[in-house]
N, C-alpha and C. Protein backbone atom coordinates (compact mmCIF):
# COMPACT_ATOMS: atom_id res chain seq x y z
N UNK A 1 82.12 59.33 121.29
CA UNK A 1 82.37 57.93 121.62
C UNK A 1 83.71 57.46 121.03
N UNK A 2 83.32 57.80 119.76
CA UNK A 2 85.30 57.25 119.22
C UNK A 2 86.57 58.05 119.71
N UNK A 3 86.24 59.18 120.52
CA UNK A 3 87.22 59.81 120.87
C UNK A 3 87.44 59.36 122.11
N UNK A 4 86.95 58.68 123.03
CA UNK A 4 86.96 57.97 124.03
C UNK A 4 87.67 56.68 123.63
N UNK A 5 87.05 56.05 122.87
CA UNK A 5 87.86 54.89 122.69
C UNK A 5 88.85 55.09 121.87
N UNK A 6 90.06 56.02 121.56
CA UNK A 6 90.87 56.55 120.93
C UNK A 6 92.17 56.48 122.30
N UNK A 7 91.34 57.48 123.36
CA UNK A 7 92.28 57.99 124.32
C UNK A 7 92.61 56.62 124.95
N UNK A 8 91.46 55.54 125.28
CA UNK A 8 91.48 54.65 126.06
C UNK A 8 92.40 53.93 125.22
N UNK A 9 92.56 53.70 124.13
CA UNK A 9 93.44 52.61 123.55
C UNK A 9 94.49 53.21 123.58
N UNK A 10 94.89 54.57 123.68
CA UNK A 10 96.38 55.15 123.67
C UNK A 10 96.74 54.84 125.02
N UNK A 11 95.74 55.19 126.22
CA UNK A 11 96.31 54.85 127.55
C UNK A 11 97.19 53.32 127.69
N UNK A 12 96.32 52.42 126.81
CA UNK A 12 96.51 51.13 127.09
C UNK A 12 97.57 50.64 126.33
N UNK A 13 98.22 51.48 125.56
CA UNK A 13 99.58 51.11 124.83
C UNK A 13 100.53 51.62 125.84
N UNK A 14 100.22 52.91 126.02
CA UNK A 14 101.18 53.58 127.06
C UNK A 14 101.74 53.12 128.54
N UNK A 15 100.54 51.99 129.05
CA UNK A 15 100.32 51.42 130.20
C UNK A 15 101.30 50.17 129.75
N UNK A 16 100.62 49.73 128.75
CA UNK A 16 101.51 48.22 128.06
C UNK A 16 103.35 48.46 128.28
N UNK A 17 103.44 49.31 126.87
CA UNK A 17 104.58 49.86 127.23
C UNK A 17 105.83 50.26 128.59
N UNK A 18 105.07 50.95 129.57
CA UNK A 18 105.44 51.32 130.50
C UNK A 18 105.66 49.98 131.61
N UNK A 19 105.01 49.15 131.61
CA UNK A 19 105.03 48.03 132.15
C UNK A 19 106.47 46.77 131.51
N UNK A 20 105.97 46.82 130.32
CA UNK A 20 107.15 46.05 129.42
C UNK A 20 108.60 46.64 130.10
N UNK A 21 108.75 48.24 129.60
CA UNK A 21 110.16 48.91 130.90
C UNK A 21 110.33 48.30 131.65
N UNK A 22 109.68 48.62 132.87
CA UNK A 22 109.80 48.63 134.10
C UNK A 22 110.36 46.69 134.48
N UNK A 23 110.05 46.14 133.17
CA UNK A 23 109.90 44.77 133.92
C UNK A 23 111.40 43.90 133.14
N UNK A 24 111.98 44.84 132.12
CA UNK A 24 112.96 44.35 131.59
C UNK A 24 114.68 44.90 132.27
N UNK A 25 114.97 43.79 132.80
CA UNK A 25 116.26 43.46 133.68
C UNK A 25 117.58 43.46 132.95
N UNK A 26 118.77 44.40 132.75
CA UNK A 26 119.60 44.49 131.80
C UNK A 26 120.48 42.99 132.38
N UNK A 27 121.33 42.64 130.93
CA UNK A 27 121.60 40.88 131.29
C UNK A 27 123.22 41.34 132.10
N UNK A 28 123.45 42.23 132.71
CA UNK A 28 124.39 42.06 133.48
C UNK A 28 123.92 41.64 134.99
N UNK A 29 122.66 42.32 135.48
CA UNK A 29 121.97 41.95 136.90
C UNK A 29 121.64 40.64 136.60
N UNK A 30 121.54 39.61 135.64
CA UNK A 30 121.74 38.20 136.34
C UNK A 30 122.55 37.66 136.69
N UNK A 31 122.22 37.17 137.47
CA UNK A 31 123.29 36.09 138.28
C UNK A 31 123.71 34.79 137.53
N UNK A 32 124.98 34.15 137.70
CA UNK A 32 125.37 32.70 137.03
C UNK A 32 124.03 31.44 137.63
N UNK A 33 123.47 31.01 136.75
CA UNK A 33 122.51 29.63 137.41
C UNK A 33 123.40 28.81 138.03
N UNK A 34 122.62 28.63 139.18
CA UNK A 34 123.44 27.40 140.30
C UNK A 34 123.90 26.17 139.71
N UNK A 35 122.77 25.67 138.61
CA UNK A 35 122.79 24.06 138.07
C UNK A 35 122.23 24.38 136.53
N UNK A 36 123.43 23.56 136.26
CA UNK A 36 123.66 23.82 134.48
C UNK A 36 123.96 22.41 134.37
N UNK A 37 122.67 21.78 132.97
CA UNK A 37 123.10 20.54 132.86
C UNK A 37 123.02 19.90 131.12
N UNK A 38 123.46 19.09 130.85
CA UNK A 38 123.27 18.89 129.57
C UNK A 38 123.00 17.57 129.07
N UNK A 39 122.12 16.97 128.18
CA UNK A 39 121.41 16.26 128.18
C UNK A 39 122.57 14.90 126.40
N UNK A 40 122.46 13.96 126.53
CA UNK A 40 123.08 13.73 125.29
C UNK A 40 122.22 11.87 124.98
N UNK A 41 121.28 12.11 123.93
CA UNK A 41 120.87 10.31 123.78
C UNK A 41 120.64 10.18 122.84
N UNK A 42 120.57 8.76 122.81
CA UNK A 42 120.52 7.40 121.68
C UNK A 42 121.87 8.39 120.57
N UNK A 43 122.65 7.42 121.25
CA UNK A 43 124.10 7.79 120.61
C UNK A 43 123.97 6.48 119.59
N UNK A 44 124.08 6.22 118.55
CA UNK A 44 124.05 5.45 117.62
C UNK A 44 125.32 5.12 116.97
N UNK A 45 126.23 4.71 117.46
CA UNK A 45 127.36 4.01 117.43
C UNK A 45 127.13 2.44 116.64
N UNK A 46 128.22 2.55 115.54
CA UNK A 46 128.46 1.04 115.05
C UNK A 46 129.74 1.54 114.12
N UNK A 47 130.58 0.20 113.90
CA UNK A 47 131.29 0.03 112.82
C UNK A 47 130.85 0.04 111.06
N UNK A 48 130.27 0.86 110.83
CA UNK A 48 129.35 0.88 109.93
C UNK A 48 129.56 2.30 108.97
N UNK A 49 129.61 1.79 107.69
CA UNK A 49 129.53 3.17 106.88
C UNK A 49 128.27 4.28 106.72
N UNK A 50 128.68 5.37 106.19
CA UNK A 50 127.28 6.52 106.50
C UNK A 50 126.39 6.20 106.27
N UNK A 51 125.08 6.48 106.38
CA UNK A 51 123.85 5.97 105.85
C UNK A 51 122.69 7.41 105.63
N UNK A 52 122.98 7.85 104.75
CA UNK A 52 122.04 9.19 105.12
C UNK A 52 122.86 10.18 105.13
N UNK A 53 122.68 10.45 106.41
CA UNK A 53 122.76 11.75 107.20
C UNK A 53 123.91 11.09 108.93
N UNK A 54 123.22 9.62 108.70
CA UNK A 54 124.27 9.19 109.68
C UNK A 54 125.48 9.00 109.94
N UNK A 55 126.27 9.20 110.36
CA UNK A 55 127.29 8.99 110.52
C UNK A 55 127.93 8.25 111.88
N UNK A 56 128.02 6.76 111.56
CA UNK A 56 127.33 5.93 112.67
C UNK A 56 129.16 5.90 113.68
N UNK A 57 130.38 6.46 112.52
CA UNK A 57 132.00 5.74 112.77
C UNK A 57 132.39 6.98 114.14
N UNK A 58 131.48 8.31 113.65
CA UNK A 58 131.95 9.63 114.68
C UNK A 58 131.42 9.88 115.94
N UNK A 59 130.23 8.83 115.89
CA UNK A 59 129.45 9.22 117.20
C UNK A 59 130.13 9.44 118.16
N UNK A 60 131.40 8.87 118.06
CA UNK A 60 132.22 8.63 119.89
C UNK A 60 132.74 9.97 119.69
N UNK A 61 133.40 10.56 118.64
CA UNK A 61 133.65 11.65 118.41
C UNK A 61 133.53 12.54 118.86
N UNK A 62 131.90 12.67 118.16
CA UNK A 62 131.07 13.58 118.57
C UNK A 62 130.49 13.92 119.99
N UNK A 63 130.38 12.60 120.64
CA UNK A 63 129.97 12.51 121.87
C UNK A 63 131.56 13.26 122.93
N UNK A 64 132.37 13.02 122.32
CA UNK A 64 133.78 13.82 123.34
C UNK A 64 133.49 15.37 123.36
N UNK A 65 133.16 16.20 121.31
CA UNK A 65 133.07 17.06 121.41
C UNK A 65 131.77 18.29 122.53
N UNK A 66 131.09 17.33 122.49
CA UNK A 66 129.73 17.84 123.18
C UNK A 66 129.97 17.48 124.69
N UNK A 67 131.00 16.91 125.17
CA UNK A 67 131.22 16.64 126.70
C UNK A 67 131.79 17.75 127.20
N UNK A 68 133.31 18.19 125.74
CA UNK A 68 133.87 19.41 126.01
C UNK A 68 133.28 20.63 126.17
N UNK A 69 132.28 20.76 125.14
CA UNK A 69 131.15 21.89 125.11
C UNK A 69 130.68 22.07 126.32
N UNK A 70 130.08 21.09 126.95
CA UNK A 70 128.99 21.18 127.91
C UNK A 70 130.05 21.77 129.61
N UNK A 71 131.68 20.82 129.10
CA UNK A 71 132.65 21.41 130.11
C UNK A 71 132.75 23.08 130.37
């Protein structure tokens, strides 16, 4: 009995395995996506010194750098 369920669990790695192959696509066969988009909110803009972690003077800044990015 345990030698049965030995072989059967080796089949079923081997099957696993063999499947995982067969199903992984090297990243040159993709193609460019048609529609690429990028998302940017609650921009928190003020004349205002840091507060935290905020940094309320760069937002516009920041918001150019991430337009360029997304360019």
């Amino acid at each position: 009995m345990m030698e049965k369920l030995g072989i059967f669990c080796l089949c079923i790695a081997i099957m696993g395995v063999t499947m995982m192959k067969s199903t992984m696509i090297p990243a040159q066969q993709f193609e460019e996506p048609e529609l690429v988009f990028g998302v940017v909110a609650d921009i928190q803009y003020c004349d205002s010194d840091p507060h935290g972690e905020r940094y309320f003077r760069q937002s516009l800044e920041k918001l150019s750098e991430a337009v360029a990015c997304f360019q």
